[in-house]
Protein backbone atom coordinates (compact mmCIF):
# COMPACT_ATOMS: atom_id res chain seq x y z
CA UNK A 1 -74.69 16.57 -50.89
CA UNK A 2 -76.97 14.56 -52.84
CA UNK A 3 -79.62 13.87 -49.74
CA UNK A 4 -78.78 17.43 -48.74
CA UNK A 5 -80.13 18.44 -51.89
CA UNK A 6 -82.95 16.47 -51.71
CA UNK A 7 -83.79 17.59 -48.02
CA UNK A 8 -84.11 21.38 -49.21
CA UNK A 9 -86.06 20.82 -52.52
CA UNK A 10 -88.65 18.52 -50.13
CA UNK A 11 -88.81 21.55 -47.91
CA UNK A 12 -88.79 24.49 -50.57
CA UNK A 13 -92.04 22.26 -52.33
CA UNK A 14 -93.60 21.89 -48.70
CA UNK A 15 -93.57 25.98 -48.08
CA UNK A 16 -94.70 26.58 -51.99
CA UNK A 17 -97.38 24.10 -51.72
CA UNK A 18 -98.76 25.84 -48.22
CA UNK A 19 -97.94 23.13 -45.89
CA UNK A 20 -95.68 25.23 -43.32
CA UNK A 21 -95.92 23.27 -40.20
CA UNK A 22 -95.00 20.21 -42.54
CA UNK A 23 -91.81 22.48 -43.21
CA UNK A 24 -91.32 23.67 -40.07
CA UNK A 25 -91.36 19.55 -38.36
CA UNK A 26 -89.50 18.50 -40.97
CA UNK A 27 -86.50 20.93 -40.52
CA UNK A 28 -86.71 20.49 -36.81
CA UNK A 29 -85.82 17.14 -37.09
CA UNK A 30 -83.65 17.27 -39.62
CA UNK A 31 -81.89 20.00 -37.15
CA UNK A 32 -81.80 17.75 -34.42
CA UNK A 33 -80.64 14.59 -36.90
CA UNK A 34 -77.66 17.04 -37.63
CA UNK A 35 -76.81 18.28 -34.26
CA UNK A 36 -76.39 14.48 -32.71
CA UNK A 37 -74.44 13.55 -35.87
CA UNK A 38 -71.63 16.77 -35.54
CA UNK A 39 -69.14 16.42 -32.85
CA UNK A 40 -69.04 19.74 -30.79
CA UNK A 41 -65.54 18.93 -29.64
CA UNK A 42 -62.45 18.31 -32.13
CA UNK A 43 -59.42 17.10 -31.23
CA UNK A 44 -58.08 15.66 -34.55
CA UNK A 45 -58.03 12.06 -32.89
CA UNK A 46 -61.16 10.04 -33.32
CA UNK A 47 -61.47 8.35 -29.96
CA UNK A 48 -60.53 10.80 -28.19
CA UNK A 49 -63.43 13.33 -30.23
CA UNK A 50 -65.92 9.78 -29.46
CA UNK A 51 -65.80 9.54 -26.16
CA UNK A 52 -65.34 13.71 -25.28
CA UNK A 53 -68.61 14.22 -27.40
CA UNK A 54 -70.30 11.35 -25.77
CA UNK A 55 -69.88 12.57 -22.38
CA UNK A 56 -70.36 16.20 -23.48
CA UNK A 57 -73.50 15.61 -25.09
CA UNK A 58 -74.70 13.50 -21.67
CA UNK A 59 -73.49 16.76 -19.77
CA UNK A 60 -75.83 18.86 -22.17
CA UNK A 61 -78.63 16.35 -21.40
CA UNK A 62 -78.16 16.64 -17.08
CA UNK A 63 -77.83 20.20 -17.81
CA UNK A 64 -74.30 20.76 -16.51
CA UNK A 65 -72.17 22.70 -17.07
CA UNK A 66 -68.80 22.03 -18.82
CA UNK A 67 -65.95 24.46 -19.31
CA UNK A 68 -63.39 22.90 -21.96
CA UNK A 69 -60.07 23.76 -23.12
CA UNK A 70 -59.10 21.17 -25.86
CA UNK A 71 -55.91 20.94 -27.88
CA UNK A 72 -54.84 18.85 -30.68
CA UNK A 73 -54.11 15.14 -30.00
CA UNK A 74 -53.27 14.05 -33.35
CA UNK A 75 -49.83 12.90 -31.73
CA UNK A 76 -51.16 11.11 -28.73
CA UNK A 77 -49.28 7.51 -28.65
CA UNK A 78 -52.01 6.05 -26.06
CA UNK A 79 -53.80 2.67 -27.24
CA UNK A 80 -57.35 2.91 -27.77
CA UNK A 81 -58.41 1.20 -24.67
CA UNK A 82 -56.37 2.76 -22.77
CA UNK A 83 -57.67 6.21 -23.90
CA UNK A 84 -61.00 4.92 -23.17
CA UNK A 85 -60.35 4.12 -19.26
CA UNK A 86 -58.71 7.19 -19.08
CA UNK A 87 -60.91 9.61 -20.34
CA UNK A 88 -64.23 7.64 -19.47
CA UNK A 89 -63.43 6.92 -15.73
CA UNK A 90 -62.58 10.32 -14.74
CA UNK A 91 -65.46 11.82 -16.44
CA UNK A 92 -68.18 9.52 -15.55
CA UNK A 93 -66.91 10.00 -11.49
CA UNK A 94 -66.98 13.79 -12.31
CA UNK A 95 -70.46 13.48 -14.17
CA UNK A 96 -71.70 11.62 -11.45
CA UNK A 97 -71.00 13.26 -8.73
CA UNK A 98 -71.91 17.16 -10.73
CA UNK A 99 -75.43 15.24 -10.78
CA UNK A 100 -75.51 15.33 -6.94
CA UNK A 101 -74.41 18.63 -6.42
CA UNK A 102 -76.81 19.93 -9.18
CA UNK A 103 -79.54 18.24 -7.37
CA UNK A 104 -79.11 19.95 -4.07
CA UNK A 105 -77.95 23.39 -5.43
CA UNK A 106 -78.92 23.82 -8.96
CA UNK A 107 -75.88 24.46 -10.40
CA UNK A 108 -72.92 22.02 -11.37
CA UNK A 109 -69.70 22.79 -13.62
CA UNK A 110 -66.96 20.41 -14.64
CA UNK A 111 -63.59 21.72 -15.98
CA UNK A 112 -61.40 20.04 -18.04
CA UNK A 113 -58.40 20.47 -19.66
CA UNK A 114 -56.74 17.98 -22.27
CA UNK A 115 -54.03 19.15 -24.19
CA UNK A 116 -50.80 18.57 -25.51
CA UNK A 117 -47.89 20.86 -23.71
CA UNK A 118 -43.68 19.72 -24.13
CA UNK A 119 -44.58 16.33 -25.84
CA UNK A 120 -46.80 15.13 -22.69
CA UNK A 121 -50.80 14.79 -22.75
CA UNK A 122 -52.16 16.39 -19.93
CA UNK A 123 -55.53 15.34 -18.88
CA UNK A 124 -57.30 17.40 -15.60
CA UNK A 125 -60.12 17.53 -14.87
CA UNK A 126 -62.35 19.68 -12.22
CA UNK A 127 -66.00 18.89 -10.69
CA UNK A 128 -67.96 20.05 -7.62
CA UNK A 129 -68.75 17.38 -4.94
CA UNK A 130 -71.26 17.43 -2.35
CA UNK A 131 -68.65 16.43 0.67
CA UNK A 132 -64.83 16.38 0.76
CA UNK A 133 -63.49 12.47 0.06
CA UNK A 134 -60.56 11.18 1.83
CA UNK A 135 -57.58 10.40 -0.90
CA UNK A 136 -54.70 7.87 0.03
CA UNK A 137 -52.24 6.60 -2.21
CA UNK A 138 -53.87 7.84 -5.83
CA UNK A 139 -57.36 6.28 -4.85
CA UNK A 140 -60.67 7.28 -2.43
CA UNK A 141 -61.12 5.96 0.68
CA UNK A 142 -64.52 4.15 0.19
CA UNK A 143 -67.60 4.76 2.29
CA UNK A 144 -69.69 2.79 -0.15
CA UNK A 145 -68.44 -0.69 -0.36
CA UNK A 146 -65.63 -2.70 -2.42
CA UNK A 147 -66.75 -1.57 -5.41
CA UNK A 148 -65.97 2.27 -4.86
CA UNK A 149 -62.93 3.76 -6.32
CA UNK A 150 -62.30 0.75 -9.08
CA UNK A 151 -62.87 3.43 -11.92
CA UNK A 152 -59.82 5.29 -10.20
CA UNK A 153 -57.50 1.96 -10.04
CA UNK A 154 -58.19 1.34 -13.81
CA UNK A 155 -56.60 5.20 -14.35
CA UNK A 156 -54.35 4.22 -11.96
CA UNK A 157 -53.10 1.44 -13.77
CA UNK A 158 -53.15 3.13 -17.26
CA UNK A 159 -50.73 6.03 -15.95
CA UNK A 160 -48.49 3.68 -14.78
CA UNK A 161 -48.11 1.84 -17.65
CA UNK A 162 -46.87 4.65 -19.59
CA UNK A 163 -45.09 6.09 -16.78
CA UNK A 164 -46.85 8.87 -16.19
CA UNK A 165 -47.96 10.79 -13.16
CA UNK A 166 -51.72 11.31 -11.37
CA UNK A 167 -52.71 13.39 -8.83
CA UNK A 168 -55.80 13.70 -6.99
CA UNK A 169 -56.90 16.61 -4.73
CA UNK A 170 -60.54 16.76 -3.32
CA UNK A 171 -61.72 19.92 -0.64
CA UNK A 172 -65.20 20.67 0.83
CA UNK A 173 -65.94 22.09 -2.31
CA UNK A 174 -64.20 20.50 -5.47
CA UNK A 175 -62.56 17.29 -6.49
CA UNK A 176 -59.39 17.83 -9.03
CA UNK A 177 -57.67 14.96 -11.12
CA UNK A 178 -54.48 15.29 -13.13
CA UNK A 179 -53.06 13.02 -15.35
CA UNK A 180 -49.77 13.69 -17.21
CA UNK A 181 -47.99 11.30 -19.62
């Protein structure tokens, strides 16, 4: 409150004194200082809220879209990491490949859902893709090398060791994720 305080006397003696467009930069930045610092997305669990506002805000930044329905995950019994491979994984794949699509038709959106529902997370997630990818046993058959896919194993491996479930789904048009534990 104190440097808040500070900020607006600094500004209300820079529009007395005449110096407007001193004003005017110096709320724009403190505008922009503010809207890095909030978190857009809340879902009362701090890695969870770290890692959805990182990727959101590198959505905002490729300019696409993202459609979000978020619950509260106060409850969630996952370990850190393992939140982490989850959530980043899934959403760098989808972020990726909305960055394709977006380049050849100017328009990308990524659903995703993570909520909370009978005392199980459930994490899906939605994203255009510029071809249809062949899916065999939870993981995509590669057309790019070894390396292909690993993001998917690491998921893979995390839903297993809480016994959960995954399901993957890819058309012509959209690839679809689903994790529930």
């Amino acid at each position: 409150m104190y440097d808040y305080k500070n900020q607006l006397s600094t500004i209300q003696t820079l529009i007395k004194n005449g110096h407007t467009n001193e004003a005017l930069s110096f709320t724009q930045k403190l505008t922009e200082s503010i809207a890095v610092e909030m978190s857009a997305i809340n879902t009362n669990h701090p890695v969870v809220n770290a890692v959805l506002n990182q990727k959101y805000r590198s959505m905002q930044e490729k300019h696409i879209a993202v459609i979000l329905k978020v619950g509260d995950l106060q409850e969630i019994c996952l370990e850190e990491e393992d939140i982490v491979i989850l959530l980043s994984n899934l959403l760098d794949n989808a972020i990726r490949e909305s960055e394709k699509v977006l380049k050849n038709t100017g328009k990308a959106v990524i659903h995703l859902k993570l909520e909370c529902e009978d005392h199980k997370l459930i994490f899906a997630i939605r994203n255009p893709v510029t071809e249809k990818v062949e899916i065999e046993n939870d993981t995509i058959k590669s057309k790019r090398g070894d390396h292909h896919g690993i993001g998917l194993l690491n998921v893979k491996a995390v839903v297993d060791k809480y016994g959960g479930d995954m399901v993957l789904s890819c058309d012509e048009n959209e690839f679809k994720a689903v994790v529930i534990l």
